[in-house]
N, C-alpha and C. Protein backbone atom coordinates (compact mmCIF):
# COMPACT_ATOMS: atom_id res chain seq x y z
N UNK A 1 36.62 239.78 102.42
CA UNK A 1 35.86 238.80 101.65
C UNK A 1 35.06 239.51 100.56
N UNK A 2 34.77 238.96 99.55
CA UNK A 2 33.65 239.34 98.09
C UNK A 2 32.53 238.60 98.52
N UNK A 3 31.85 239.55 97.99
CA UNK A 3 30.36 239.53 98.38
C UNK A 3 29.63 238.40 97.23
N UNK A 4 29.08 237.66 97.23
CA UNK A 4 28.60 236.67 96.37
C UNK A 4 27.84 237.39 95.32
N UNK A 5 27.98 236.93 94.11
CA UNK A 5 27.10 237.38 93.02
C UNK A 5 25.34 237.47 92.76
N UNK A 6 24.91 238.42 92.30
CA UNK A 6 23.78 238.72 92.55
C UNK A 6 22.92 237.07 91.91
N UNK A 7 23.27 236.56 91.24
CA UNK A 7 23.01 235.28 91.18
C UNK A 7 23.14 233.98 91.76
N UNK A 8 24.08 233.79 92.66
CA UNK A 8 24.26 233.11 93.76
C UNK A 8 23.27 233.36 95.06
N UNK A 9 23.22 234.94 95.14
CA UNK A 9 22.74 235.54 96.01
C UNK A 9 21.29 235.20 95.87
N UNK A 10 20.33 235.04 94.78
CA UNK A 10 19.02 235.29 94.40
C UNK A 10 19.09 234.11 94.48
N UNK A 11 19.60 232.99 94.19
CA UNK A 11 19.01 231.77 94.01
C UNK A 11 19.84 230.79 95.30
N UNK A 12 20.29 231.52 96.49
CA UNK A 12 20.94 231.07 97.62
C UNK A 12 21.63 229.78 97.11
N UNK A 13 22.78 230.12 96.57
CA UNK A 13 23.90 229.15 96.46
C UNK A 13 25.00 230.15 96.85
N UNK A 14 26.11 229.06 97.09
CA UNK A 14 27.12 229.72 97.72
C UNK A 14 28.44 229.75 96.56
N UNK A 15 28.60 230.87 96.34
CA UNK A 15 29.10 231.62 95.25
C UNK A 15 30.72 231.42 95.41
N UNK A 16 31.28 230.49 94.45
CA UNK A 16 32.86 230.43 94.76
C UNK A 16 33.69 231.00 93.33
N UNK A 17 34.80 231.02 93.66
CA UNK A 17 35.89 231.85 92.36
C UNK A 17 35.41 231.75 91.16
N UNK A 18 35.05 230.31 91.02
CA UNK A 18 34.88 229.74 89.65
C UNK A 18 33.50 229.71 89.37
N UNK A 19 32.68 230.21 89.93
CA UNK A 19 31.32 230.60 90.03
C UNK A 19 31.01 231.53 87.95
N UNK A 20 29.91 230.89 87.46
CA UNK A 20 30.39 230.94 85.84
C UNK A 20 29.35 231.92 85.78
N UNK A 21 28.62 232.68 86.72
CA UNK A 21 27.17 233.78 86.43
C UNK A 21 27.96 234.84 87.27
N UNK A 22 29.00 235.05 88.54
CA UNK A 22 29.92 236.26 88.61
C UNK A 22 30.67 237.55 88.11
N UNK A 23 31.06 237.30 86.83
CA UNK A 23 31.89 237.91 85.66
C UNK A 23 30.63 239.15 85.07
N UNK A 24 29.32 238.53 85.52
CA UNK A 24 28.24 239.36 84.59
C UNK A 24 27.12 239.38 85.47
N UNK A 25 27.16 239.01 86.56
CA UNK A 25 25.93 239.34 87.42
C UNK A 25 26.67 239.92 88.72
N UNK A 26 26.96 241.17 88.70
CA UNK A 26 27.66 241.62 89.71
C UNK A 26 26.56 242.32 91.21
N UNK A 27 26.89 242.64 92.01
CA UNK A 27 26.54 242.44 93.30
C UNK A 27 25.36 243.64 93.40
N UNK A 28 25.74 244.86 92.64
CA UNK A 28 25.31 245.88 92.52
C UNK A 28 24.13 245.96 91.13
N UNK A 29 24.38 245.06 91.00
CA UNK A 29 23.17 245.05 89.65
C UNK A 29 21.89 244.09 89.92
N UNK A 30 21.18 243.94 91.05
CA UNK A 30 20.14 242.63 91.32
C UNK A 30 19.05 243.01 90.07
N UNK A 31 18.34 243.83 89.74
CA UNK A 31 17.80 243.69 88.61
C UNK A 31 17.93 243.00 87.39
N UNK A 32 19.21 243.50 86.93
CA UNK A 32 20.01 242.49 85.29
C UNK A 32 20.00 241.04 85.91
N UNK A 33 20.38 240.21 87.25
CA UNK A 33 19.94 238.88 86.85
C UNK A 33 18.40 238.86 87.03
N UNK A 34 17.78 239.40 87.84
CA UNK A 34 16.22 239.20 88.27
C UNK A 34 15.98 238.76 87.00
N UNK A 35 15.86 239.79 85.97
CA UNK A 35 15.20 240.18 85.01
C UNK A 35 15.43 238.64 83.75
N UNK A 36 16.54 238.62 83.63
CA UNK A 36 17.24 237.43 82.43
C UNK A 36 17.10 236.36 83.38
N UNK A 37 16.78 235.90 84.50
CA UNK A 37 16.61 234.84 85.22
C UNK A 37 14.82 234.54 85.05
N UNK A 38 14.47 235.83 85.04
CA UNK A 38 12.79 235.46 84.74
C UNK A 38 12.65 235.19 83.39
N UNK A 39 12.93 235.90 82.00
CA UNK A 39 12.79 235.23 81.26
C UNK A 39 13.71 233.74 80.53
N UNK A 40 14.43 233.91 80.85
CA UNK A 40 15.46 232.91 80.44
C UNK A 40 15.24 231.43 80.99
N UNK A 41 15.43 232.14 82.68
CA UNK A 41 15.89 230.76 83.55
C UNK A 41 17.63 230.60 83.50
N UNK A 42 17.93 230.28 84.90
CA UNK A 42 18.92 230.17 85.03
C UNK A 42 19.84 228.61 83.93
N UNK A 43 18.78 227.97 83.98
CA UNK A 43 19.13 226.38 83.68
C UNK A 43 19.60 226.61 81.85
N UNK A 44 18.48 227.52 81.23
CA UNK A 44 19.28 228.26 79.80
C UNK A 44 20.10 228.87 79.63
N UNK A 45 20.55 229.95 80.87
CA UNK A 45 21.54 230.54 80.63
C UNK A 45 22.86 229.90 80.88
N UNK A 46 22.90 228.92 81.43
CA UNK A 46 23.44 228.20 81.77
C UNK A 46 24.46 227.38 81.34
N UNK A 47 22.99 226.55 80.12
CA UNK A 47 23.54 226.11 78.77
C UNK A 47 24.25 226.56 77.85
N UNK A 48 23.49 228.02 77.59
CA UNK A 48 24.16 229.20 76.50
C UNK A 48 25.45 228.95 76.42
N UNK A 49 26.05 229.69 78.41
CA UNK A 49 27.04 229.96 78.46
C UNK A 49 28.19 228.97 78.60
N UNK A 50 27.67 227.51 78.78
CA UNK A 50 28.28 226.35 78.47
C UNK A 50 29.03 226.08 77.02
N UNK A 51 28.40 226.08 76.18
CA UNK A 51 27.90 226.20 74.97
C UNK A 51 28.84 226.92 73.49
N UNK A 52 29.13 227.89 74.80
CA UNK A 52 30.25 228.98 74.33
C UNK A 52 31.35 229.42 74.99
N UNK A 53 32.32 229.61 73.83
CA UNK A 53 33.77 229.91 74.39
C UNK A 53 33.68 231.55 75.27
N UNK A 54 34.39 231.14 76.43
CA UNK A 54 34.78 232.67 77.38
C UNK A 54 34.33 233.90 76.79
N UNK A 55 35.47 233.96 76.03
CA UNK A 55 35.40 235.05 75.16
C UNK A 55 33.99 235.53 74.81
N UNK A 56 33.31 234.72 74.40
CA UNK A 56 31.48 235.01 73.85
C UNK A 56 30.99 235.50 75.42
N UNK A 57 31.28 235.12 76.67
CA UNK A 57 29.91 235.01 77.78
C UNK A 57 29.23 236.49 78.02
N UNK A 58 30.58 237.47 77.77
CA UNK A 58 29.88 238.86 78.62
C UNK A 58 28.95 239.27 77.33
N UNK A 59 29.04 238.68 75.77
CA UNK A 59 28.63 239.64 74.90
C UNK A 59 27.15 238.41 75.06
N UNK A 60 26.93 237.80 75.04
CA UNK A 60 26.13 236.72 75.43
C UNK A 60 25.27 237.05 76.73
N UNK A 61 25.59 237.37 78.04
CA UNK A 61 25.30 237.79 79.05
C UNK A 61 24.35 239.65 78.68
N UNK A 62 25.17 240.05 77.85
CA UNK A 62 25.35 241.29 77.47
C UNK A 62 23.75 241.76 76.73
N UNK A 63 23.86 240.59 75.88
CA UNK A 63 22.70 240.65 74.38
C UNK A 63 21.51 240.18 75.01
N UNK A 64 21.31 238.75 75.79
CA UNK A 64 20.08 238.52 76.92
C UNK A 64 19.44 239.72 77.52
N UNK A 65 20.47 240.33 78.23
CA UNK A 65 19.78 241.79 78.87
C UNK A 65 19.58 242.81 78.28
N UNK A 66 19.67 242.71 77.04
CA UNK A 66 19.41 244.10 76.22
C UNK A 66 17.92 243.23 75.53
N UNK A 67 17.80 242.48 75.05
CA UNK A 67 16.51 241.46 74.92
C UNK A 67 15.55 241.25 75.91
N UNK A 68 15.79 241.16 76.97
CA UNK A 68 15.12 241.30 78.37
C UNK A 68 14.29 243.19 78.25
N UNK A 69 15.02 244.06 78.25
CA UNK A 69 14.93 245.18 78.55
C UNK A 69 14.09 245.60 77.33
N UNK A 70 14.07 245.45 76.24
CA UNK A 70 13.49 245.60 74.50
C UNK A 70 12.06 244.83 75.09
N UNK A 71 11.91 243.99 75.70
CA UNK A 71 10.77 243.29 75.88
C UNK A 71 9.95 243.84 77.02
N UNK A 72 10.36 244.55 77.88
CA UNK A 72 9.78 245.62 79.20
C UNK A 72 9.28 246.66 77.81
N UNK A 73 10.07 247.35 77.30
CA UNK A 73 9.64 248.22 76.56
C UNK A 73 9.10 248.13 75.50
N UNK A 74 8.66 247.03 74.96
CA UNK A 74 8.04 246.74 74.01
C UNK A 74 7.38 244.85 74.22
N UNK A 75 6.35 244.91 74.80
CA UNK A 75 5.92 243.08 75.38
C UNK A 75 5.70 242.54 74.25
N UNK A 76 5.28 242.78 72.89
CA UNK A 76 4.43 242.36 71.92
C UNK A 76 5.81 241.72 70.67
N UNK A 77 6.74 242.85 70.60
CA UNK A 77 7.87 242.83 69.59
C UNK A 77 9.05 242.67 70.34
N UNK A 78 9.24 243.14 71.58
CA UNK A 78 10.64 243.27 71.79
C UNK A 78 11.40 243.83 71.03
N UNK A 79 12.97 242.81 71.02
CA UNK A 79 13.96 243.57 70.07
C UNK A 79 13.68 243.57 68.74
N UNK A 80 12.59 242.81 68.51
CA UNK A 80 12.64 242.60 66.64
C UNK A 80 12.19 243.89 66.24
N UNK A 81 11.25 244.62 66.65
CA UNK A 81 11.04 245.82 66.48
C UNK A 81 12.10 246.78 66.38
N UNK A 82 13.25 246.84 67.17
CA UNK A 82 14.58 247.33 66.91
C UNK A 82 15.07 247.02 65.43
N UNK A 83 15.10 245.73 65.25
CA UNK A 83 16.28 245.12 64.26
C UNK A 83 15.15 245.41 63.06
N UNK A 84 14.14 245.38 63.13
CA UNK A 84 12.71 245.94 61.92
C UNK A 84 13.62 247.35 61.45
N UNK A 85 13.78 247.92 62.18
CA UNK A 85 13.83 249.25 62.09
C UNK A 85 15.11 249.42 61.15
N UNK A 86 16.38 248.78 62.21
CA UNK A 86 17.62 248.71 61.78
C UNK A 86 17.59 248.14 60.03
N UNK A 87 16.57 247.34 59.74
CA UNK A 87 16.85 246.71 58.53
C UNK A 87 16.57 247.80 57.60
N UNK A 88 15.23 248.12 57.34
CA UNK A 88 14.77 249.65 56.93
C UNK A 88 15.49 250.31 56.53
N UNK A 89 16.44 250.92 57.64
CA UNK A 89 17.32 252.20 57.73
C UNK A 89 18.38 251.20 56.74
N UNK A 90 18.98 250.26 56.70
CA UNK A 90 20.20 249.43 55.80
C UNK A 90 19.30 249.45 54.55
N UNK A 91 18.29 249.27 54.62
CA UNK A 91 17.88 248.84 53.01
C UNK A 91 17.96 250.12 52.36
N UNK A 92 17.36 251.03 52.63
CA UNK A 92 16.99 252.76 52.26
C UNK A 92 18.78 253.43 52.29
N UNK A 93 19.53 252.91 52.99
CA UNK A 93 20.66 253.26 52.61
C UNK A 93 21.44 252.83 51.31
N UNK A 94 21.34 251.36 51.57
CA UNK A 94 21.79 251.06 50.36
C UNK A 94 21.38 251.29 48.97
N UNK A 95 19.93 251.83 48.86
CA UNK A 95 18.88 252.27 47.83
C UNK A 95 19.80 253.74 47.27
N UNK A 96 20.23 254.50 48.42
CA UNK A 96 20.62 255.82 48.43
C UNK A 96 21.66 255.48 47.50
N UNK A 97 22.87 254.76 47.62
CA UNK A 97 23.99 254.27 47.75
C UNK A 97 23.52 253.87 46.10
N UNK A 98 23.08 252.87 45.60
CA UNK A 98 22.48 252.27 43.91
C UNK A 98 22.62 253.73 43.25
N UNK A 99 21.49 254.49 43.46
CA UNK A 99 21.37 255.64 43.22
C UNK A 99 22.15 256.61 42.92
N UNK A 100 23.50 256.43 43.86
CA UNK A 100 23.89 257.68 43.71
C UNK A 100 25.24 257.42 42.58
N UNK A 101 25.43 256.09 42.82
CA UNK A 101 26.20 255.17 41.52
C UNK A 101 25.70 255.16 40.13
N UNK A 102 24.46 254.91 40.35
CA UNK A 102 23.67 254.75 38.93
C UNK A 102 23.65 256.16 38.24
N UNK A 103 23.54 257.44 38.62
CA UNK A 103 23.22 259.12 38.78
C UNK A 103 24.55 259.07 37.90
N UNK A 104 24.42 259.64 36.78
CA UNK A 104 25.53 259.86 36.08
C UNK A 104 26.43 261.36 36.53
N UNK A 105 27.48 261.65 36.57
CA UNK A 105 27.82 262.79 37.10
C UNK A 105 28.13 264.04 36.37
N UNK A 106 27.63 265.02 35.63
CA UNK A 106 27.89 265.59 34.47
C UNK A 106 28.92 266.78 35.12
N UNK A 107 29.56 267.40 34.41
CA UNK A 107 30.48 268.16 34.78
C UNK A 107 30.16 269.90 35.00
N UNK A 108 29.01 269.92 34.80
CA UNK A 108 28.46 271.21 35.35
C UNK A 108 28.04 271.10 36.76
N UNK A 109 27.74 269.42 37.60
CA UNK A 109 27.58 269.44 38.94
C UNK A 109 28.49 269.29 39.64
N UNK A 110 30.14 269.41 39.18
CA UNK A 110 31.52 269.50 39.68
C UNK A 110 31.52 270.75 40.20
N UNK A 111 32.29 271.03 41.39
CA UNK A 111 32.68 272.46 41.77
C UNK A 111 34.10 272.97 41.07
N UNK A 112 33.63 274.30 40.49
CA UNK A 112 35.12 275.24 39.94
C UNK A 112 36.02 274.10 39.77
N UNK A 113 36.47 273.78 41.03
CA UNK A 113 37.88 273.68 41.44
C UNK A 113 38.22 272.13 41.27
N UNK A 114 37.28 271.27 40.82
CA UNK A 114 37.24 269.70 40.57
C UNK A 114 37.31 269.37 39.02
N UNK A 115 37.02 270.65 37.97
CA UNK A 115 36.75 270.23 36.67
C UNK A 115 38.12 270.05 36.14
C-alpha cells in the first residue's frame, strides 16, 4: 500500500489515486504542505490548482513554496525583495548593453588580428 500524502495526512482525509495535493505534497516532505497550508490554506490552493491546467500544478505548487520560504526569510518583503533585486540587476544590464552599442568602436581598440 502508499502511504497517504502529507496533505491528506495533516488534514486527516483519506487520500485516494486521484487525490489532486499528492503529485506535490509527498509523504516525506510534512513541512512544504505545513508551511503553504498555513499561509495559503488549503481551500486557495485548491482553487489555484483548479483553476489551472495539469501541466501548470507542480510549477504552481512549486512557486507557493518558494513564496512561503522568501517570507520565513524575509516577514516584511518576502519574495518581492528577490524580484527588487532581480529587476536592478535587468535594468543595469541592459544600461551596460545601450552603452556598449552606443560606444563607438574605433579601430585602434580592435586586436592585431581583427583589423
Amino acid at each position: 500500500t502508499t502511504s497517504a500524502c502529507t496533505a491528506c495526512r495533516n488534514l486527516q482525509w483519506r487520500c485516494t489515486p486521484e487525490c489532486l495535493f499528492a503529485p506535490y505534497f509527498l509523504p516525506d516532505q510534512p513541512e512544504r504542505f505545513a508551511n503553504v497550508h498555513n499561509v495559503f490554506g488549503v481551500s486557495n490552493v485548491r482553487k489555484m490548482l483548479n483553476e489551472l491546467l495539469v501541466y501548470f500544478h507542480e510549477d504552481c505548487i512549486d512557486t507557493l513554496a518558494y513564496e512561503v520560504d522568501m517570507r520565513v526569510e524575509d516577514p516584511i518583503y518576502g519574495c518581492v525583495s528577490v524580484i527588487s533585486v532581480l529587476q536592478k540587476r535587468a535594468a543595469r544590464t541592459q544600461n551596460h548593453k545601450y552603452l556598449a552599442l552606443a560606444t563607438p568602436c574605433s579601430s585602434s581598440m580592435l586586436s592585431p588580428g581583427t583589423r
